[in-house]
N, C-alpha and C. Protein backbone atom coordinates (compact mmCIF):
# COMPACT_ATOMS: atom_id res chain seq x y z
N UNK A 1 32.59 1.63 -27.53
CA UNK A 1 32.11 1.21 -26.22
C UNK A 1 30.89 0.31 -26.41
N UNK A 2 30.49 -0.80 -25.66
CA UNK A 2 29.72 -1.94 -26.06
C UNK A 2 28.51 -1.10 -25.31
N UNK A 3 27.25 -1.71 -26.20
CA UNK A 3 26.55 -0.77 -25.46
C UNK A 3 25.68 -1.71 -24.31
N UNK A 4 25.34 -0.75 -23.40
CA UNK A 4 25.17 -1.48 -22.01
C UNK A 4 23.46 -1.91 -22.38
N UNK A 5 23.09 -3.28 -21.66
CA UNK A 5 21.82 -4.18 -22.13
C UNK A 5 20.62 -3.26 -20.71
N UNK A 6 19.57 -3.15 -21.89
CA UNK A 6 18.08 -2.59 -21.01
C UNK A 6 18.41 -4.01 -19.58
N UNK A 7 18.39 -4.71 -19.79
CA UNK A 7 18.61 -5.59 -18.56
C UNK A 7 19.45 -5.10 -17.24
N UNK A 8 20.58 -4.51 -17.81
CA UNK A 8 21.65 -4.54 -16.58
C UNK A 8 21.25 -3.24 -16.15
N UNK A 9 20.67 -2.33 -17.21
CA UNK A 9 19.98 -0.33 -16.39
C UNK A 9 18.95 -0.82 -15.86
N UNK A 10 18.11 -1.99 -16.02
CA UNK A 10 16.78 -2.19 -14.95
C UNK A 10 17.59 -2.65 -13.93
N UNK A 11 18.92 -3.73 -13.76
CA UNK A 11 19.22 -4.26 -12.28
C UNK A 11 19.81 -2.94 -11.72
N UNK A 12 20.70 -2.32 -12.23
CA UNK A 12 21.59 -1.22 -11.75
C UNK A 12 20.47 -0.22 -10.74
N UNK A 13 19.34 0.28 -11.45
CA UNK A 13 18.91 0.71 -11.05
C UNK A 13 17.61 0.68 -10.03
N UNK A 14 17.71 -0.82 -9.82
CA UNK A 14 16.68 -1.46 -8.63
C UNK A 14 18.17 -1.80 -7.60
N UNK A 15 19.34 -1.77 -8.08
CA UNK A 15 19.98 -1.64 -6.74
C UNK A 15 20.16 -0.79 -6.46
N UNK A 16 19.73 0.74 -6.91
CA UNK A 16 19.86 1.89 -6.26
C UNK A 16 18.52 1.77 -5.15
N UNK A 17 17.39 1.15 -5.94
CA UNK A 17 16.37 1.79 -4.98
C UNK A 17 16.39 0.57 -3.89
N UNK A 18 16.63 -0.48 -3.86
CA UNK A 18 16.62 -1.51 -3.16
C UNK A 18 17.62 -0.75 -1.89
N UNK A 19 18.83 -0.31 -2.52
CA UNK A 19 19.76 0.44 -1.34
C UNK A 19 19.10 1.66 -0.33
N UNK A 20 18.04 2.64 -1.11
CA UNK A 20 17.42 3.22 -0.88
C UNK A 20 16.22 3.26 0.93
N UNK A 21 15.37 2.10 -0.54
CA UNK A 21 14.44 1.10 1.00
C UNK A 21 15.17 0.86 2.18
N UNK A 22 16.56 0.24 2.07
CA UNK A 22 17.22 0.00 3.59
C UNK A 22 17.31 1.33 3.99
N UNK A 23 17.85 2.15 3.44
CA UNK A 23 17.95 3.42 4.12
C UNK A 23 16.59 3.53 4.47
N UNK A 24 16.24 3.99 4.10
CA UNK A 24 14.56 4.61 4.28
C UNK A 24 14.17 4.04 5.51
N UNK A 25 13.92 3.10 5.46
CA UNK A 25 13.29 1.78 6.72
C UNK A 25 14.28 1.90 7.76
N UNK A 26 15.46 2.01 7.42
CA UNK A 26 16.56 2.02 8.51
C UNK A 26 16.61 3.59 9.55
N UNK A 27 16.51 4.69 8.55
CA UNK A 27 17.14 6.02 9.21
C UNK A 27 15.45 6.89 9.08
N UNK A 28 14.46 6.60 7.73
CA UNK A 28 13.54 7.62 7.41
C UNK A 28 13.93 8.33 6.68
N UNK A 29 12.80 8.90 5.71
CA UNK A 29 12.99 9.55 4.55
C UNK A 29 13.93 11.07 5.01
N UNK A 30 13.74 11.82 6.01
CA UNK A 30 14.51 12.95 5.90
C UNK A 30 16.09 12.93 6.95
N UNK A 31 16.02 11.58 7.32
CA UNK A 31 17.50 11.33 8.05
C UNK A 31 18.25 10.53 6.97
N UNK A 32 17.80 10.85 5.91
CA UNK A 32 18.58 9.81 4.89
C UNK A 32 19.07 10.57 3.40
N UNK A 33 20.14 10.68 3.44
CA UNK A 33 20.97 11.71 1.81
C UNK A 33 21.07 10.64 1.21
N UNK A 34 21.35 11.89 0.05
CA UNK A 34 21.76 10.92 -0.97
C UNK A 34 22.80 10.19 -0.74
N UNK A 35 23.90 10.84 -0.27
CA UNK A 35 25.13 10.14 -0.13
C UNK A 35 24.97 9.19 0.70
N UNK A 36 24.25 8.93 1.76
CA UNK A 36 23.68 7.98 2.56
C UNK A 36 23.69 6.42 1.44
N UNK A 37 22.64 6.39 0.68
CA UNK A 37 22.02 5.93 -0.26
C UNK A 37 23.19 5.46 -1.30
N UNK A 38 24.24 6.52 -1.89
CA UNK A 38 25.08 6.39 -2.50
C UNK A 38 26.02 4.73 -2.17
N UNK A 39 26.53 5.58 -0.67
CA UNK A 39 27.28 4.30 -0.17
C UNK A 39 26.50 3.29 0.11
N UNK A 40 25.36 3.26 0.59
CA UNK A 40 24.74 1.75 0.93
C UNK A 40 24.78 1.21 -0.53
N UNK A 41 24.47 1.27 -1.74
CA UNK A 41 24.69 1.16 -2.81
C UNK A 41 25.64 0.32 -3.38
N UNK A 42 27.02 1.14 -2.97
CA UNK A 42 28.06 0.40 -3.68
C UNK A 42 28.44 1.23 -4.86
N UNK A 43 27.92 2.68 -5.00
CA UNK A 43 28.22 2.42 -6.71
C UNK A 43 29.11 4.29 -6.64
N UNK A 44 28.97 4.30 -7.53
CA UNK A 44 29.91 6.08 -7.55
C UNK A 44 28.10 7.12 -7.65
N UNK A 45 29.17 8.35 -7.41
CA UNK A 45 27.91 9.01 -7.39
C UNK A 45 27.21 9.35 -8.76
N UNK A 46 27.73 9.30 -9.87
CA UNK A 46 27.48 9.52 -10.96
C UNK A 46 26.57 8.58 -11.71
N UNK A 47 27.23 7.55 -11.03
CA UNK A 47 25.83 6.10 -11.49
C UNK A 47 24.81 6.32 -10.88
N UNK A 48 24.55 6.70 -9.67
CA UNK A 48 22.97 6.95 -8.66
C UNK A 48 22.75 8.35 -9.46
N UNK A 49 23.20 9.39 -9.93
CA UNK A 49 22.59 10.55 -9.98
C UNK A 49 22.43 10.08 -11.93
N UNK A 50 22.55 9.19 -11.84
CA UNK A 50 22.38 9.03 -13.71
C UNK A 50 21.16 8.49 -13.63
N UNK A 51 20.46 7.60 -12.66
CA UNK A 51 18.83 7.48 -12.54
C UNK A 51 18.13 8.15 -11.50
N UNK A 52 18.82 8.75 -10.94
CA UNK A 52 17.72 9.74 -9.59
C UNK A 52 18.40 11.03 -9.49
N UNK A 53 17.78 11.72 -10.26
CA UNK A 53 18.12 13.05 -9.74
C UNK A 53 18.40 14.17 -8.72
N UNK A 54 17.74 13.51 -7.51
CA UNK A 54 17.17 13.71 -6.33
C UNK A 54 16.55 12.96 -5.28
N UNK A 55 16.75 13.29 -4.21
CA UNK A 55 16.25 12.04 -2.80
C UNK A 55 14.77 11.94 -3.27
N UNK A 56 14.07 13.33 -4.07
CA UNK A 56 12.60 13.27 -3.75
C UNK A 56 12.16 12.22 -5.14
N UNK A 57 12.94 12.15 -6.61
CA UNK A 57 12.80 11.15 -7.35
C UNK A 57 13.04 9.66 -6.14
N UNK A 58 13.65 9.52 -5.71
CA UNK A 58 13.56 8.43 -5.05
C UNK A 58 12.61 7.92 -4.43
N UNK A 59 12.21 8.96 -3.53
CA UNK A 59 11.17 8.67 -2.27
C UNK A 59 10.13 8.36 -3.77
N UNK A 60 9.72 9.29 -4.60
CA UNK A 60 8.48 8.78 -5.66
C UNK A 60 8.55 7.98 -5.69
N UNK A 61 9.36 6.97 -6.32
CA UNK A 61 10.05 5.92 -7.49
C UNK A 61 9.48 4.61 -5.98
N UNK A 62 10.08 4.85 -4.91
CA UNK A 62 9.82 3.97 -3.28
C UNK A 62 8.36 3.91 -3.19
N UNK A 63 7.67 5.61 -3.35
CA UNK A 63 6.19 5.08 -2.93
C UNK A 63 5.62 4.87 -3.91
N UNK A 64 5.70 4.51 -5.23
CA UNK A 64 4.93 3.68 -6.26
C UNK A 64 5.52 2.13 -6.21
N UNK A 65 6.26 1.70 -5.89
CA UNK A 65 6.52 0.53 -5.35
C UNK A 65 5.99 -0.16 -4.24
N UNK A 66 5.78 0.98 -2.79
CA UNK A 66 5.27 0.49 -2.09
C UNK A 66 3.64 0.68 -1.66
N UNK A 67 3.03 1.99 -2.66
CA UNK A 67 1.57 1.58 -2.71
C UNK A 67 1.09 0.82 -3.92
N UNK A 68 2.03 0.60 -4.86
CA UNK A 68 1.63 -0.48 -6.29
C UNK A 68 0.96 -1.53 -6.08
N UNK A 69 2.14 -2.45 -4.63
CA UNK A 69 2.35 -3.33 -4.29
C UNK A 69 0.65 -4.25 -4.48
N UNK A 70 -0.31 -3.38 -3.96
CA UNK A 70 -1.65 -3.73 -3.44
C UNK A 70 -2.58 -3.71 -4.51
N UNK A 71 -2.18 -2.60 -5.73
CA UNK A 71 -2.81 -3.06 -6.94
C UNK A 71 -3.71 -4.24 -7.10
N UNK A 72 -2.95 -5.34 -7.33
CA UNK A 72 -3.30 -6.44 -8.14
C UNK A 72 -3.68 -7.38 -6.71
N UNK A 73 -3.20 -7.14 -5.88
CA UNK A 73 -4.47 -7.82 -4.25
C UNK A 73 -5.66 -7.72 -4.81
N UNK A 74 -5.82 -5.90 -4.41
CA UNK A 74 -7.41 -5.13 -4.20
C UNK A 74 -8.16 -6.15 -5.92
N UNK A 75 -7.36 -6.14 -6.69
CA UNK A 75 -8.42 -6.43 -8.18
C UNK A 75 -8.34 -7.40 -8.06
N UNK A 76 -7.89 -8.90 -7.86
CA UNK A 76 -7.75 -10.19 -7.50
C UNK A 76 -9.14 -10.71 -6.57
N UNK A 77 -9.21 -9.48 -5.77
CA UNK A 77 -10.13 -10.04 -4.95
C UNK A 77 -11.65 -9.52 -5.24
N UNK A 78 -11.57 -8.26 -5.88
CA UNK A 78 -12.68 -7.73 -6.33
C UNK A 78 -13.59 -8.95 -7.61
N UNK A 79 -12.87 -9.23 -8.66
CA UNK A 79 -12.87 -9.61 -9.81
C UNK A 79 -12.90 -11.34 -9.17
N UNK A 80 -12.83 -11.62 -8.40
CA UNK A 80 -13.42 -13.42 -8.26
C UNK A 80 -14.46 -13.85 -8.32
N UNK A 81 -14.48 -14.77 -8.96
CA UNK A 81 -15.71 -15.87 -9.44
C UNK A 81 -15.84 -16.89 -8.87
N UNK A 82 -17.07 -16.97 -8.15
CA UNK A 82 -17.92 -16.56 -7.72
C UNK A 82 -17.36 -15.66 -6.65
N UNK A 83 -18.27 -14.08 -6.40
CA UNK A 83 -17.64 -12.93 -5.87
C UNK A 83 -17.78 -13.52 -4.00
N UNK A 84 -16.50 -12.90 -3.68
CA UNK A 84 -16.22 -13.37 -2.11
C UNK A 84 -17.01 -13.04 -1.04
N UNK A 85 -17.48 -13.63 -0.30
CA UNK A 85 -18.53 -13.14 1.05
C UNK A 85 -17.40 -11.77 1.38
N UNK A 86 -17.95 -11.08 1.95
CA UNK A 86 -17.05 -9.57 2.61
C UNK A 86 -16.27 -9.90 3.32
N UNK A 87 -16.38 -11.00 4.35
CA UNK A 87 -15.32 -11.28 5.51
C UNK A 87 -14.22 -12.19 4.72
N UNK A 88 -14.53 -12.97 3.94
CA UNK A 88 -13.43 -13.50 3.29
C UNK A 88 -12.93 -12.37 2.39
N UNK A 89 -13.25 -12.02 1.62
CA UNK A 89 -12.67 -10.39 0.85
C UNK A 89 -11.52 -9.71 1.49
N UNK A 90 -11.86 -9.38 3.17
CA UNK A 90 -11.60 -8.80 4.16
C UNK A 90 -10.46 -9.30 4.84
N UNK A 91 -10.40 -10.92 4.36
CA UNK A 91 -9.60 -12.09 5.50
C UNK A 91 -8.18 -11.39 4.16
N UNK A 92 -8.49 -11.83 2.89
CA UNK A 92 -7.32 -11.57 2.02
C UNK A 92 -6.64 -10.83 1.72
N UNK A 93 -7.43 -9.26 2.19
CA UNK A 93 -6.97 -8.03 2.24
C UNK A 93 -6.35 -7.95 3.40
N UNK A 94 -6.05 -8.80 4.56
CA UNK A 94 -5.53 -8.59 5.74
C UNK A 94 -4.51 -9.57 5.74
N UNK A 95 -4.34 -10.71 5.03
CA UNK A 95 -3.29 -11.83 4.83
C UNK A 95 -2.22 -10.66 3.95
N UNK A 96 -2.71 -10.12 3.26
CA UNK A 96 -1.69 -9.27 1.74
C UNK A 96 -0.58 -8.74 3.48
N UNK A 97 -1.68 -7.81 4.17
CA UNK A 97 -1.20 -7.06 5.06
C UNK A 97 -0.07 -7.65 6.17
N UNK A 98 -0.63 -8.70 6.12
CA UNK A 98 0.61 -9.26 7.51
C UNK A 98 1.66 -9.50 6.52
N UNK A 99 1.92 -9.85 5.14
CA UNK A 99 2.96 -10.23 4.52
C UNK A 99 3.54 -8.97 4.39
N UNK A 100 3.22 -7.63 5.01
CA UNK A 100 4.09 -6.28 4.31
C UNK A 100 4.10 -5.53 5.34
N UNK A 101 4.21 -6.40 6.82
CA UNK A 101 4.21 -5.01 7.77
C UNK A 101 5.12 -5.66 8.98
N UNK A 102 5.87 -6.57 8.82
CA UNK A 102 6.81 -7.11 9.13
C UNK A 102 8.91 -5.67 9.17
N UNK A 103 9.53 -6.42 9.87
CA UNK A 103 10.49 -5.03 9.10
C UNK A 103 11.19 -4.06 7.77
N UNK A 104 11.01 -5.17 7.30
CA UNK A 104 11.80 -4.95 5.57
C UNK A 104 9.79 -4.35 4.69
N UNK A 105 8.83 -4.56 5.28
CA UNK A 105 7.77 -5.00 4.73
C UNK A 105 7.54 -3.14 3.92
N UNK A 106 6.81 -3.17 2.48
CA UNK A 106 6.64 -2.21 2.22
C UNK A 106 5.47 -1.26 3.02
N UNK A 107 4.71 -1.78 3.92
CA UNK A 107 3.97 -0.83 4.27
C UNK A 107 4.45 0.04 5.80
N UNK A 108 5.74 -0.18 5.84
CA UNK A 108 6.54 0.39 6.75
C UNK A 108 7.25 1.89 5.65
N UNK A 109 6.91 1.79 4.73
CA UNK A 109 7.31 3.07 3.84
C UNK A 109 6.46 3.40 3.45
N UNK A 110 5.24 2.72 3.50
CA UNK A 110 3.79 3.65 3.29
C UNK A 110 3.71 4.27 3.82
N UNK A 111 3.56 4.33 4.99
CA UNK A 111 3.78 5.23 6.05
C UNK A 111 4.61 6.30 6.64
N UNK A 112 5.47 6.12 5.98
CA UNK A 112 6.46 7.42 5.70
C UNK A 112 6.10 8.11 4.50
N UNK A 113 5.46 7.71 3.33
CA UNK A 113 4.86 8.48 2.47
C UNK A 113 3.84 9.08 2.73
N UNK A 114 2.79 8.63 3.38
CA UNK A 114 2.19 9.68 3.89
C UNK A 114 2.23 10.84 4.62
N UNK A 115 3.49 10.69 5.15
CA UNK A 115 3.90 11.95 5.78
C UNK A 115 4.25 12.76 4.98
N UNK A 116 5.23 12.16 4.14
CA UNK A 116 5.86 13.12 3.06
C UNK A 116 5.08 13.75 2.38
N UNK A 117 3.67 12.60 1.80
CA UNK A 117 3.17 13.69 1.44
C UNK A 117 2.44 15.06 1.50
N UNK A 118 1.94 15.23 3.19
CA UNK A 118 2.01 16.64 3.73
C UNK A 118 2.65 17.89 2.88
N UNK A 119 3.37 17.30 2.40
CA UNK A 119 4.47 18.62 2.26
C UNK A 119 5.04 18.51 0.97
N UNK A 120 4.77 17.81 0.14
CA UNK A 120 5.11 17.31 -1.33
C UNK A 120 4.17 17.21 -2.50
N UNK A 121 3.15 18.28 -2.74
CA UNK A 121 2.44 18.40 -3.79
C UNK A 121 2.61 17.12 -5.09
N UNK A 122 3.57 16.59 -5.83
CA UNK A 122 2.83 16.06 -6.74
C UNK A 122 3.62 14.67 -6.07
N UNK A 123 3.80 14.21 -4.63
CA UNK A 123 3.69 13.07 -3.92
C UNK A 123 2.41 12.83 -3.48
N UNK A 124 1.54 14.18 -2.94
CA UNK A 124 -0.01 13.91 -2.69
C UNK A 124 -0.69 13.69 -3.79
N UNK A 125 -0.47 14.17 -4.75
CA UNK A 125 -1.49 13.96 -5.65
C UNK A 125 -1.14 12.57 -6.39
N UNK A 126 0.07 11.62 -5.98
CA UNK A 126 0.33 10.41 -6.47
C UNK A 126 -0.53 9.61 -5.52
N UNK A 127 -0.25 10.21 -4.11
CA UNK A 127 -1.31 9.20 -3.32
C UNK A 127 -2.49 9.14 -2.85
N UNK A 128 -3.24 10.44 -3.66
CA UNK A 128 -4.42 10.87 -3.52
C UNK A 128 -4.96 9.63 -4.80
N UNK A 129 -4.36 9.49 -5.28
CA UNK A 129 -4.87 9.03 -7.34
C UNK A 129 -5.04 7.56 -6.75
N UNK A 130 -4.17 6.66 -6.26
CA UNK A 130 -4.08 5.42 -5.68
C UNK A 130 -4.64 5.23 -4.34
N UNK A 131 -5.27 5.80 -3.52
CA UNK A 131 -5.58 5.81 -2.83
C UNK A 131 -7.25 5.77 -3.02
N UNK A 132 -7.58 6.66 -4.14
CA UNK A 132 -9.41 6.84 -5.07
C UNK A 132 -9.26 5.41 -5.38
N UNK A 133 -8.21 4.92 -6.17
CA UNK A 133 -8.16 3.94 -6.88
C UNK A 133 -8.74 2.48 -5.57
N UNK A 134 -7.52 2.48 -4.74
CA UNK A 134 -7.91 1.39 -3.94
C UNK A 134 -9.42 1.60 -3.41
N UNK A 135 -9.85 2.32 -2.97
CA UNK A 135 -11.17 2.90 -2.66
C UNK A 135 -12.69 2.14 -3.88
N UNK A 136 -12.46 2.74 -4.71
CA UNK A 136 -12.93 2.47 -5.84
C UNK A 136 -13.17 0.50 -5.97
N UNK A 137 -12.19 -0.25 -6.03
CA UNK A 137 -12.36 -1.53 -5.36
C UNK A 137 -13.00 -2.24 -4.52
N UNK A 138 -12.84 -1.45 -3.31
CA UNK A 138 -13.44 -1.94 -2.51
C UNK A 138 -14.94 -1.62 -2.72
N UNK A 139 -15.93 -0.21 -3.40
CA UNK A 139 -16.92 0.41 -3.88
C UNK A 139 -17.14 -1.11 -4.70
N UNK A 140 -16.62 -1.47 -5.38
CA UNK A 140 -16.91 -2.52 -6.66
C UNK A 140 -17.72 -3.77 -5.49
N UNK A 141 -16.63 -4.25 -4.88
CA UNK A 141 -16.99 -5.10 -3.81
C UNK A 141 -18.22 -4.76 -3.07
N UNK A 142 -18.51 -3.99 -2.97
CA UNK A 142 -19.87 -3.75 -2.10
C UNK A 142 -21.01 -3.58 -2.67
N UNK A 143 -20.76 -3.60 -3.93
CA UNK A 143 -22.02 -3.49 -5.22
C UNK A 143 -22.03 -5.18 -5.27
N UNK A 144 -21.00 -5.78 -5.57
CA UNK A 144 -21.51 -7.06 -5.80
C UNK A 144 -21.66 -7.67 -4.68
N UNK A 145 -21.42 -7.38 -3.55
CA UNK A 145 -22.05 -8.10 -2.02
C UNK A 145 -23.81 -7.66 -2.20
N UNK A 146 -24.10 -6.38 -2.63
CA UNK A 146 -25.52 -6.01 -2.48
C UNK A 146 -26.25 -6.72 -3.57
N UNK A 147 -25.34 -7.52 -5.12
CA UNK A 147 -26.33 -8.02 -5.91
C UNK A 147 -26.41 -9.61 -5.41
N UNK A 148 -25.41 -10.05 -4.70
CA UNK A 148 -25.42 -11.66 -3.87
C UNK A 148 -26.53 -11.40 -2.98
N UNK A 149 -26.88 -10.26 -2.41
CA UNK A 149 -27.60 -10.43 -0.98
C UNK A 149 -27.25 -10.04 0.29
N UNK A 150 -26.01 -10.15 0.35
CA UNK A 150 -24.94 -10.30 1.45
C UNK A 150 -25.29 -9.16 2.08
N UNK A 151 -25.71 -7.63 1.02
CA UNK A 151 -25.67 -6.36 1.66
C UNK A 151 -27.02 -6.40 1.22
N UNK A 152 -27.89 -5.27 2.56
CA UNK A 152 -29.54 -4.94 1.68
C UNK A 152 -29.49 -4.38 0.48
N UNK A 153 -30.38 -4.15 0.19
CA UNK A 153 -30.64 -3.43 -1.70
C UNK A 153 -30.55 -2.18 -0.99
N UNK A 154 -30.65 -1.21 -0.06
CA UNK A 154 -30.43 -0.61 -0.02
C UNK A 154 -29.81 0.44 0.21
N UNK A 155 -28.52 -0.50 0.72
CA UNK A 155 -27.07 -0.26 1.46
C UNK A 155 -26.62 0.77 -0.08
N UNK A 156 -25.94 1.85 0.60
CA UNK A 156 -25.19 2.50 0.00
C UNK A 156 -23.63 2.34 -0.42
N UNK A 157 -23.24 1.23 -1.92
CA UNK A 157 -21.82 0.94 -2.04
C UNK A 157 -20.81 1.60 -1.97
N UNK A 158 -20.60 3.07 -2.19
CA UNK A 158 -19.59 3.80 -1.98
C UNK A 158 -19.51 4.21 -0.82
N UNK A 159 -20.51 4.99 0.16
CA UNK A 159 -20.31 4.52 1.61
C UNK A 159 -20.03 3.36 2.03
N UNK A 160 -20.41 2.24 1.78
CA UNK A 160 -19.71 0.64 2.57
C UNK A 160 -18.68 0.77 2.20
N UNK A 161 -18.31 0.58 0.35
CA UNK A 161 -16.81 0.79 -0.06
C UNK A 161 -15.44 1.56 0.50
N UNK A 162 -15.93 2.79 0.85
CA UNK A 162 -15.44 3.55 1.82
C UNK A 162 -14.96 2.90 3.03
N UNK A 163 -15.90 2.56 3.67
CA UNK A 163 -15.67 2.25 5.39
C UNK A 163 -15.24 0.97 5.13
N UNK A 164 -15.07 -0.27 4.35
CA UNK A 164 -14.40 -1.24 4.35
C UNK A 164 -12.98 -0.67 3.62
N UNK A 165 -12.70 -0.38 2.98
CA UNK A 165 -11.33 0.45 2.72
C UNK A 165 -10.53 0.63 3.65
N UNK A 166 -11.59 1.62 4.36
CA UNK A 166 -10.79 2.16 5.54
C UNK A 166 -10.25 1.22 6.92
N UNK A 167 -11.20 0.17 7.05
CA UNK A 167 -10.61 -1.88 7.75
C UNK A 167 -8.67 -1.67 7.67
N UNK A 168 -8.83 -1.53 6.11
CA UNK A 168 -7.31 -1.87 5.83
C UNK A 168 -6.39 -1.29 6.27
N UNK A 169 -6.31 0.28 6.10
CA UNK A 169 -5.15 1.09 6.99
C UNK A 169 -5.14 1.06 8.26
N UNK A 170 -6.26 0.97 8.78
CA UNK A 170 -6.58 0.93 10.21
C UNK A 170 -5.91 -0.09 10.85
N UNK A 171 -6.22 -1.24 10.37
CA UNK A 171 -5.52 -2.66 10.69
C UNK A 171 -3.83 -2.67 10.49
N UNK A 172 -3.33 -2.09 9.40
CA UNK A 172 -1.56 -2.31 9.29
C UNK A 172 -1.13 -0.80 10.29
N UNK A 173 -1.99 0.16 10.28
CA UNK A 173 -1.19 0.75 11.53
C UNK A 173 -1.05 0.36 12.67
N UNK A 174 -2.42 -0.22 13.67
CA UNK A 174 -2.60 -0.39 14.51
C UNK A 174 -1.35 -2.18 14.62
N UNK A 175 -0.86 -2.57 13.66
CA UNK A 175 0.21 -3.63 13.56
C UNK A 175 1.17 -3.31 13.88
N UNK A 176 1.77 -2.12 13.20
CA UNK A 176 2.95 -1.66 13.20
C UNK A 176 3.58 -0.40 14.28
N UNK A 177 2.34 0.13 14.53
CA UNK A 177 2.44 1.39 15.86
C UNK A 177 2.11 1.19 16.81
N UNK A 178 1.03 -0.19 17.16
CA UNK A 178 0.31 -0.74 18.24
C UNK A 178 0.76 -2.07 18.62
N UNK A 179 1.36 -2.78 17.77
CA UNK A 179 1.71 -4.50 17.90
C UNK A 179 0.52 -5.28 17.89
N UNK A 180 -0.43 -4.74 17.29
CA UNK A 180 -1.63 -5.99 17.20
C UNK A 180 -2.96 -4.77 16.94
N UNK A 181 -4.00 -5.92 16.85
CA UNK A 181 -4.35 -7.06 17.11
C UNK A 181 -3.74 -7.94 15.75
N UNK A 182 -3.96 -9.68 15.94
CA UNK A 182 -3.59 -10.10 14.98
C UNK A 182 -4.82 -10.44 14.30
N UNK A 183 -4.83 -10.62 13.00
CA UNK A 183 -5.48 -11.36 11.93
C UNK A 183 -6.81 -11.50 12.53
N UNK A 184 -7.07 -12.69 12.98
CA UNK A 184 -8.15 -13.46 13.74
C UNK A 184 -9.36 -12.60 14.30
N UNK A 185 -8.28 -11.98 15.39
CA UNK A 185 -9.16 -10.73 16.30
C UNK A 185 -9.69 -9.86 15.43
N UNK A 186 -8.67 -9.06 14.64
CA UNK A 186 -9.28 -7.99 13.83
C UNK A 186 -10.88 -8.03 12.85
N UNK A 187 -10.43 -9.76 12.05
CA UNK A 187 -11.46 -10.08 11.77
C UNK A 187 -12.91 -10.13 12.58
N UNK A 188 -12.30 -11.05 13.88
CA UNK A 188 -13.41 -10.95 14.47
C UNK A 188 -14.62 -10.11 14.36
N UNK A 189 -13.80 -9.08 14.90
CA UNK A 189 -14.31 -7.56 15.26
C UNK A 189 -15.23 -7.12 13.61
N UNK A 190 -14.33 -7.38 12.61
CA UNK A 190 -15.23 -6.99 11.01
C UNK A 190 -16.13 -7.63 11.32
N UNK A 191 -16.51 -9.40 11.98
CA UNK A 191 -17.81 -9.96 11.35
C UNK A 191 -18.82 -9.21 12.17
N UNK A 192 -18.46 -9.13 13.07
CA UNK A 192 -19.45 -8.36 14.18
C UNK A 192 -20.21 -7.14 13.71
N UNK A 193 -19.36 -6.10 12.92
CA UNK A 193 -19.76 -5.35 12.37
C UNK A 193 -20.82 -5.62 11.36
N UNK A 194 -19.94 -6.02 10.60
CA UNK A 194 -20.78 -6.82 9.45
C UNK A 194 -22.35 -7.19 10.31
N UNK A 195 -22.41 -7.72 10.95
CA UNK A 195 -23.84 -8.50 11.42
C UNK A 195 -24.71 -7.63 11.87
N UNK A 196 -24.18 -6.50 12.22
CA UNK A 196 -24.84 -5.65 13.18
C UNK A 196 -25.70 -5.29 12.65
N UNK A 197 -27.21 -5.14 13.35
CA UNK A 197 -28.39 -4.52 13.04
C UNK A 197 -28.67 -3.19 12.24
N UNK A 198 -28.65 -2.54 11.41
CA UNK A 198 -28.41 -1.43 10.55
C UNK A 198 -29.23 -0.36 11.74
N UNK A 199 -28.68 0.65 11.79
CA UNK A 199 -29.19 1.87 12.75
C UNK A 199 -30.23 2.92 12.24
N UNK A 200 -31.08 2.87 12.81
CA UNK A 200 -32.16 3.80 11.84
C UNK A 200 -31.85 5.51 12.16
N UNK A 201 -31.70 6.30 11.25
CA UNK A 201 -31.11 7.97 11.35
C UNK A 201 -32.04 8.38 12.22
């Protein structure tokens, strides 16, 4: 028997999960079997259960794809030379966003991973790990806004890091569960913040 090329088990098995995503996006992670998945597929069941053992290998295999995705955004933008004013930082982290919250868009299965992970121990602790991670980025970003100037010397980076982090989810839910605001507005609303007079405790 000829033996089958690492090439065609990487396509074979991105058309399982590619079949997957439609399901997923189409029905949701718990209105959706395997056999669901099977037939959107195309393939026998023995080929899907020869790389996924299980719907919940799947859903993993889906949400490291669809929180990966942002990886190399968040460090792209952290890591520029000369480092980005915050609102532009902010503008790019929200351009990534309109490109993935569209219907097919992966952060329409982010969002179903978070649910899942409620109830899926080492799914939370996948999106607890990437989630520090994206966090952590944005922390980077707010250290080098405070050595530009941009932030006082005495602004606290992992608190800012934090609360600009948090811009991002806020913004693709309120897209996808709310229908807006778009881009522009949202920004708006960051520079404003941004400007605002610091509040004394």
């Amino acid at each position: 028997m000829p033996r089958v090329s690492d090439e065609h088990l990487a396509a074979r098995r991105q058309q399982i999960l590619d079949a997957a995503r439609r399901c997923f996006l189409r029905d949701g992670f718990h209105n959706t079997s395997m056999q669901d998945v099977i037939a959107e597929a195309g393939l026998s069941v023995g080929a899907v259960y020869r790389y996924f053992r299980s719907k919940n290998d799947l859903i993993t295999s889906i949400a490291e794809t669809a929180i990966s995705s942002a990886d190399q955004v968040f460090v792209d933008i952290t890591a520029h030379d000369p480092p980005l004013p915050l609102l532009a930082a902010m503008d790019r982290a929200l351009t990534f966003v309109d490109g993935q919250t569209g219907p097919d868009g992966v952060l329409r299965i982010a969002v179903q991973v978070w649910s899942e992970s409620l109830r899926d121990p080492a799914l939370a602790e996948f999106v607890r790990q990437k989630y520090t991670d994206f966090r952590h980025q944005f922390v980077i970003l707010a250290k080098r806004a405070r050595e530009t100037g941009e932030l006082p010397a005495g602004a606290d980076p992992e608190a800012t890091g934090a609360a600009l982090f948090g811009l991002v989810p806020g913004y693709f839910m309120q897209r996808i569960l709310a229908d807006g605001p778009d881009r522009a507005t949202y920004l708006a609303g960051v520079r404003a913040l941004l400007a605002a007079t610091p509040v004394d405790d």
